[in-house]
N, C-alpha and C. Protein backbone atom coordinates (compact mmCIF):
# COMPACT_ATOMS: atom_id res chain seq x y z
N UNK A 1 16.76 15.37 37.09
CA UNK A 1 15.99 15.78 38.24
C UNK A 1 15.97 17.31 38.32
N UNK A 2 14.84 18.22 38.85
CA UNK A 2 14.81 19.50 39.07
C UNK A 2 14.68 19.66 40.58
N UNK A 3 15.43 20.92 40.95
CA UNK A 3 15.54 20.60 42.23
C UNK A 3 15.75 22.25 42.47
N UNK A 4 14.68 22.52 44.01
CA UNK A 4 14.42 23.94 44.40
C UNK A 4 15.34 24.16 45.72
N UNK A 5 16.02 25.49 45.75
CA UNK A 5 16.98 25.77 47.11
C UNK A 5 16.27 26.82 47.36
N UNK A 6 15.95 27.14 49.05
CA UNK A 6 15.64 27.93 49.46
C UNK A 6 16.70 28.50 50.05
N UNK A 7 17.27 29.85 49.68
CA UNK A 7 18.47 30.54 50.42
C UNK A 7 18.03 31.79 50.66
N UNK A 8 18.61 32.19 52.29
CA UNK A 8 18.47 33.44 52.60
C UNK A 8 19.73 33.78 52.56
N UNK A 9 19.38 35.67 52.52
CA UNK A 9 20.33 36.62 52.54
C UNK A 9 20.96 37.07 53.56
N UNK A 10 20.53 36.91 54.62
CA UNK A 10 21.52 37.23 56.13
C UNK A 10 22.67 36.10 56.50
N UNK A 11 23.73 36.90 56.78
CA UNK A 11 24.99 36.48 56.99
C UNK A 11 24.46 35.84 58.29
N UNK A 12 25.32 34.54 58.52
CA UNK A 12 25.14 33.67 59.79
C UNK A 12 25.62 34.17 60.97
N UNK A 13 26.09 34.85 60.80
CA UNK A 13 26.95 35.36 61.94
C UNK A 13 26.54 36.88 62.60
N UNK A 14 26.74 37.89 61.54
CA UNK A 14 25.94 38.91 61.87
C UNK A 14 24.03 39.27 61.65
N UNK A 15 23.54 38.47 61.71
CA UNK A 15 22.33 38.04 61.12
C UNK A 15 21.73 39.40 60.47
N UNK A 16 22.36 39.92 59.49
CA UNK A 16 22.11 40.86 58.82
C UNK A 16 22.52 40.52 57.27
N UNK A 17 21.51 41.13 55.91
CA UNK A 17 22.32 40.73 54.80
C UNK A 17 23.31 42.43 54.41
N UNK A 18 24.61 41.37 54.69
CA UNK A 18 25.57 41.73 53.42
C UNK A 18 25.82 42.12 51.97
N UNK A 19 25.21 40.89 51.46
CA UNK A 19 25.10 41.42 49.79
C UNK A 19 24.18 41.92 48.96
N UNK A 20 24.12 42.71 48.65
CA UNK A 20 22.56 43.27 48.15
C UNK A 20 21.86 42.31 47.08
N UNK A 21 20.97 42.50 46.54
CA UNK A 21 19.95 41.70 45.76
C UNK A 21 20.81 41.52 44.23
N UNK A 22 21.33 42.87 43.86
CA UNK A 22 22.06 42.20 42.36
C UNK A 22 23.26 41.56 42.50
N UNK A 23 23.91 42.03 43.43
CA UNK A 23 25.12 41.36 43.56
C UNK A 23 24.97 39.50 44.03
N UNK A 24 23.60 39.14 44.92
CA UNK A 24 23.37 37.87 44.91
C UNK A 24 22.54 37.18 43.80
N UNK A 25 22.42 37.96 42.68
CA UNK A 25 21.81 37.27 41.70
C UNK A 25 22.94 37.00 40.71
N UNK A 26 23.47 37.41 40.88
CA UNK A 26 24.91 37.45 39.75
C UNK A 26 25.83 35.97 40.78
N UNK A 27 25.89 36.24 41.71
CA UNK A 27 26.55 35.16 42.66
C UNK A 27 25.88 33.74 42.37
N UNK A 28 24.59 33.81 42.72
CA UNK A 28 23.72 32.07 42.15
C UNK A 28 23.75 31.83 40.69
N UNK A 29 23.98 33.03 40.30
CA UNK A 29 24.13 32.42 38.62
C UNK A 29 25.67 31.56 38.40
N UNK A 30 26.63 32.25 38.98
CA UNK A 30 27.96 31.53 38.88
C UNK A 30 27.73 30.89 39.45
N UNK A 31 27.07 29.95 40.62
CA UNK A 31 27.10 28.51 41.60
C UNK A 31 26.08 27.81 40.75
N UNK A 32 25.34 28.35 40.17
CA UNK A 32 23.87 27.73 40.11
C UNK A 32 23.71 27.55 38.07
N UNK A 33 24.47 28.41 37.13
CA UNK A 33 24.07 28.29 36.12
C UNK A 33 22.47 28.83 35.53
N UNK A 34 22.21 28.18 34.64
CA UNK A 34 20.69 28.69 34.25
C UNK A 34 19.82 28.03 35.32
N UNK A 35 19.14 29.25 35.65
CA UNK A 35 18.11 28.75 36.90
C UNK A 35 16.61 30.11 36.89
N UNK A 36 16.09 29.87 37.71
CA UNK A 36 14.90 30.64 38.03
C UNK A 36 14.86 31.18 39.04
N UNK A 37 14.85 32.44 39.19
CA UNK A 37 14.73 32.82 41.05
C UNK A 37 13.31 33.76 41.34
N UNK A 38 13.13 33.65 41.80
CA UNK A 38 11.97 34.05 42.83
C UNK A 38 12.33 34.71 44.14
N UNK A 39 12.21 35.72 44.22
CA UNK A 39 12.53 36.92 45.40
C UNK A 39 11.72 36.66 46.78
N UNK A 40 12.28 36.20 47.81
CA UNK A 40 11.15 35.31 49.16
C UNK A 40 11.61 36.72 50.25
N UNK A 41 10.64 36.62 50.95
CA UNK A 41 11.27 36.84 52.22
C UNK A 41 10.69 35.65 53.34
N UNK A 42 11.77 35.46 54.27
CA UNK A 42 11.32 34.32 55.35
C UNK A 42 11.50 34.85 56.44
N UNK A 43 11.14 33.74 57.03
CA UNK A 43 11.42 34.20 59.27
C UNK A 43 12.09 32.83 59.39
N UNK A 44 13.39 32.76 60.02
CA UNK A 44 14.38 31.79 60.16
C UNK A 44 14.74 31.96 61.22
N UNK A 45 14.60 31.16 62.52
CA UNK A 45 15.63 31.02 63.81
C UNK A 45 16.84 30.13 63.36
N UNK A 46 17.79 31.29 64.03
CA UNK A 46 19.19 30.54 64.22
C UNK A 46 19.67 29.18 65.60
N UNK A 47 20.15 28.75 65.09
CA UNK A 47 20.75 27.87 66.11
C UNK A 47 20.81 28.21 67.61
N UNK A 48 20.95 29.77 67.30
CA UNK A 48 20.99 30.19 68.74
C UNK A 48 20.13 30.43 69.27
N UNK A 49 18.57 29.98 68.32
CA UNK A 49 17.72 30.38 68.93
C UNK A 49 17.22 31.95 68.65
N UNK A 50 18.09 32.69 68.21
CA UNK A 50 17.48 34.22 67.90
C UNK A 50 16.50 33.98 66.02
N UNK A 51 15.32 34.69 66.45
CA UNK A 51 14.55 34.31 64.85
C UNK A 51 14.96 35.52 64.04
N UNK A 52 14.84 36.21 62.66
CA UNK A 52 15.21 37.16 62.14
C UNK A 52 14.19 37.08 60.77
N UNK A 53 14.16 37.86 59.94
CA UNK A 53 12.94 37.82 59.13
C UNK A 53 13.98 38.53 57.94
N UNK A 54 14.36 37.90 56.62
CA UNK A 54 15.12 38.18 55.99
C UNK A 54 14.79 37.84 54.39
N UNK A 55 15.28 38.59 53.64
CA UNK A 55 15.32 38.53 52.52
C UNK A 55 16.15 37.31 51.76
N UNK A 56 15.33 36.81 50.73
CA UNK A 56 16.50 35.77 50.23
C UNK A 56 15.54 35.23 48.43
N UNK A 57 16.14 34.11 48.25
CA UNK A 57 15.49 33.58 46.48
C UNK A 57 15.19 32.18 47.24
N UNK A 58 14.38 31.78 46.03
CA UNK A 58 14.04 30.73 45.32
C UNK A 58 14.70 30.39 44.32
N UNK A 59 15.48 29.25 44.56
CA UNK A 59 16.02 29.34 43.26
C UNK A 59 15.98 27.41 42.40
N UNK A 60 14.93 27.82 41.37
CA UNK A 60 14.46 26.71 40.67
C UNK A 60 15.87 26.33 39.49
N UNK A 61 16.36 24.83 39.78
CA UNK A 61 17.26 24.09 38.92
C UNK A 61 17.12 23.07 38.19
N UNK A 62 16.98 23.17 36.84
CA UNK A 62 16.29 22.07 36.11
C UNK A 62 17.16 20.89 35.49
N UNK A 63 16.67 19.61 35.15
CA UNK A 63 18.08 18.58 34.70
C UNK A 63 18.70 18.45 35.07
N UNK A 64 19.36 18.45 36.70
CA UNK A 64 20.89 18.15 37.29
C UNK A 64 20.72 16.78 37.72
N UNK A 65 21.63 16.55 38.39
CA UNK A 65 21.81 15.46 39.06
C UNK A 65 22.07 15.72 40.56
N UNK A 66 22.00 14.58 41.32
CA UNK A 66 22.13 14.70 43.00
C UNK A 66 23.26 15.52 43.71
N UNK A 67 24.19 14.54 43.04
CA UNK A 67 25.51 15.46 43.29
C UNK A 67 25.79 16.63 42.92
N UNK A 68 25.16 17.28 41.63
CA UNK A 68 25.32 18.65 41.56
C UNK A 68 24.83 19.46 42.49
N UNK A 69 23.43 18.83 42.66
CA UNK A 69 22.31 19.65 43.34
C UNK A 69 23.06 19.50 45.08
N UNK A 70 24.10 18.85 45.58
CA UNK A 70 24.81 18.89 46.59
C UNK A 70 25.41 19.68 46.75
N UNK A 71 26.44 19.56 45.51
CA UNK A 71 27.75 20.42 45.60
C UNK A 71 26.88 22.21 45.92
N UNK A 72 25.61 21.99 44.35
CA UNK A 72 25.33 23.74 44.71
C UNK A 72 24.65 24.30 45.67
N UNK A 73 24.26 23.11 46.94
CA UNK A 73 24.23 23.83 48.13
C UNK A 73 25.35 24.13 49.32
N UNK A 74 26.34 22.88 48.90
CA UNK A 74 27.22 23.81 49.85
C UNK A 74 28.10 24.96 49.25
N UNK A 75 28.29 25.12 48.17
CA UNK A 75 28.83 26.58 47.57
C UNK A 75 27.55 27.71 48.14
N UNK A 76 26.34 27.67 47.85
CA UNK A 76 25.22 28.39 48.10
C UNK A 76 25.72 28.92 49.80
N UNK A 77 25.66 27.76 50.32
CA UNK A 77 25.70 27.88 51.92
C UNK A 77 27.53 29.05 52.23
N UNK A 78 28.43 28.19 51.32
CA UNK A 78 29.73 28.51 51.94
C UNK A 78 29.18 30.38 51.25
N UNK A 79 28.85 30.72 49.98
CA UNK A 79 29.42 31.77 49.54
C UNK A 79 28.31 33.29 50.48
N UNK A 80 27.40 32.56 50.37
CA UNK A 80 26.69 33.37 51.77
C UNK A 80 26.66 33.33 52.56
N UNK A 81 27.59 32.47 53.59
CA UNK A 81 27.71 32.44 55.24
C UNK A 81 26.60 31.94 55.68
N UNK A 82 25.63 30.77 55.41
CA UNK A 82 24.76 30.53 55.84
C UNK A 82 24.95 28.91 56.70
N UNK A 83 23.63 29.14 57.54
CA UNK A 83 23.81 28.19 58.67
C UNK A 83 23.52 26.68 57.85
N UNK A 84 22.39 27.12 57.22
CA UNK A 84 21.75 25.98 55.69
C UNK A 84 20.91 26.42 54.83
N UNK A 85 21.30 25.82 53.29
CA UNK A 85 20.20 26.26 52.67
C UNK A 85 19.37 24.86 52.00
N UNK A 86 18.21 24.83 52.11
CA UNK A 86 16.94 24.06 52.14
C UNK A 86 16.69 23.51 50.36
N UNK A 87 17.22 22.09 50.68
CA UNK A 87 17.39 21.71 48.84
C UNK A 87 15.68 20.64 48.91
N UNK A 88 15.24 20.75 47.64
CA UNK A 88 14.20 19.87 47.54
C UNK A 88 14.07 19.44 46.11
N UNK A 89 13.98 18.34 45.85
CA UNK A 89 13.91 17.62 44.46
C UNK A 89 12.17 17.75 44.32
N UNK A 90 11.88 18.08 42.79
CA UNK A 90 10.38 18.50 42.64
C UNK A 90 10.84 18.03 41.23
């Protein structure tokens, strides 16, 4: 199965990004392996209701399985402080 994560770059908490762009491409490569990314920017409301407009990837995963494609969203989610990141099988 191939399967697309949408992850942003703002920390959940301070809704600002933390890690800059190479340092999070080097980061999804260790969670994520060989993959494809695509540079997004989105508009995301938080839980709390505050919206924020932030930088983040696309990041295309080819041949895994379910459970991988699980596990590498909650590493995705835990290693960027995020509230969720958005998995889709394609």
């Amino acid at each position: 199965m191939n399967y697309l994560f949408n992850l942003g770059l703002n920390d959940r908490v301070t809704k600002t990004q933390l890690i800059d762009k190479a340092q999070a491409v080097m980061l999804i490569a260790d969670i994520c392996g060989d993959c494809t990314l695509t540079e997004t920017v989105g508009v995301y409301t938080h839980e709390d209701g505050q919206r924020v407009i932030e930088n983040g990837f696309k990041i295309e995963v080819y041949d895994i399985t379910q459970e991988q494609a699980d596990t590498m969203s909650y590493e995705l989610a835990k290693t960027f402080n995020q509230e969720c990141v958005i998995q889709t099988q394609f």
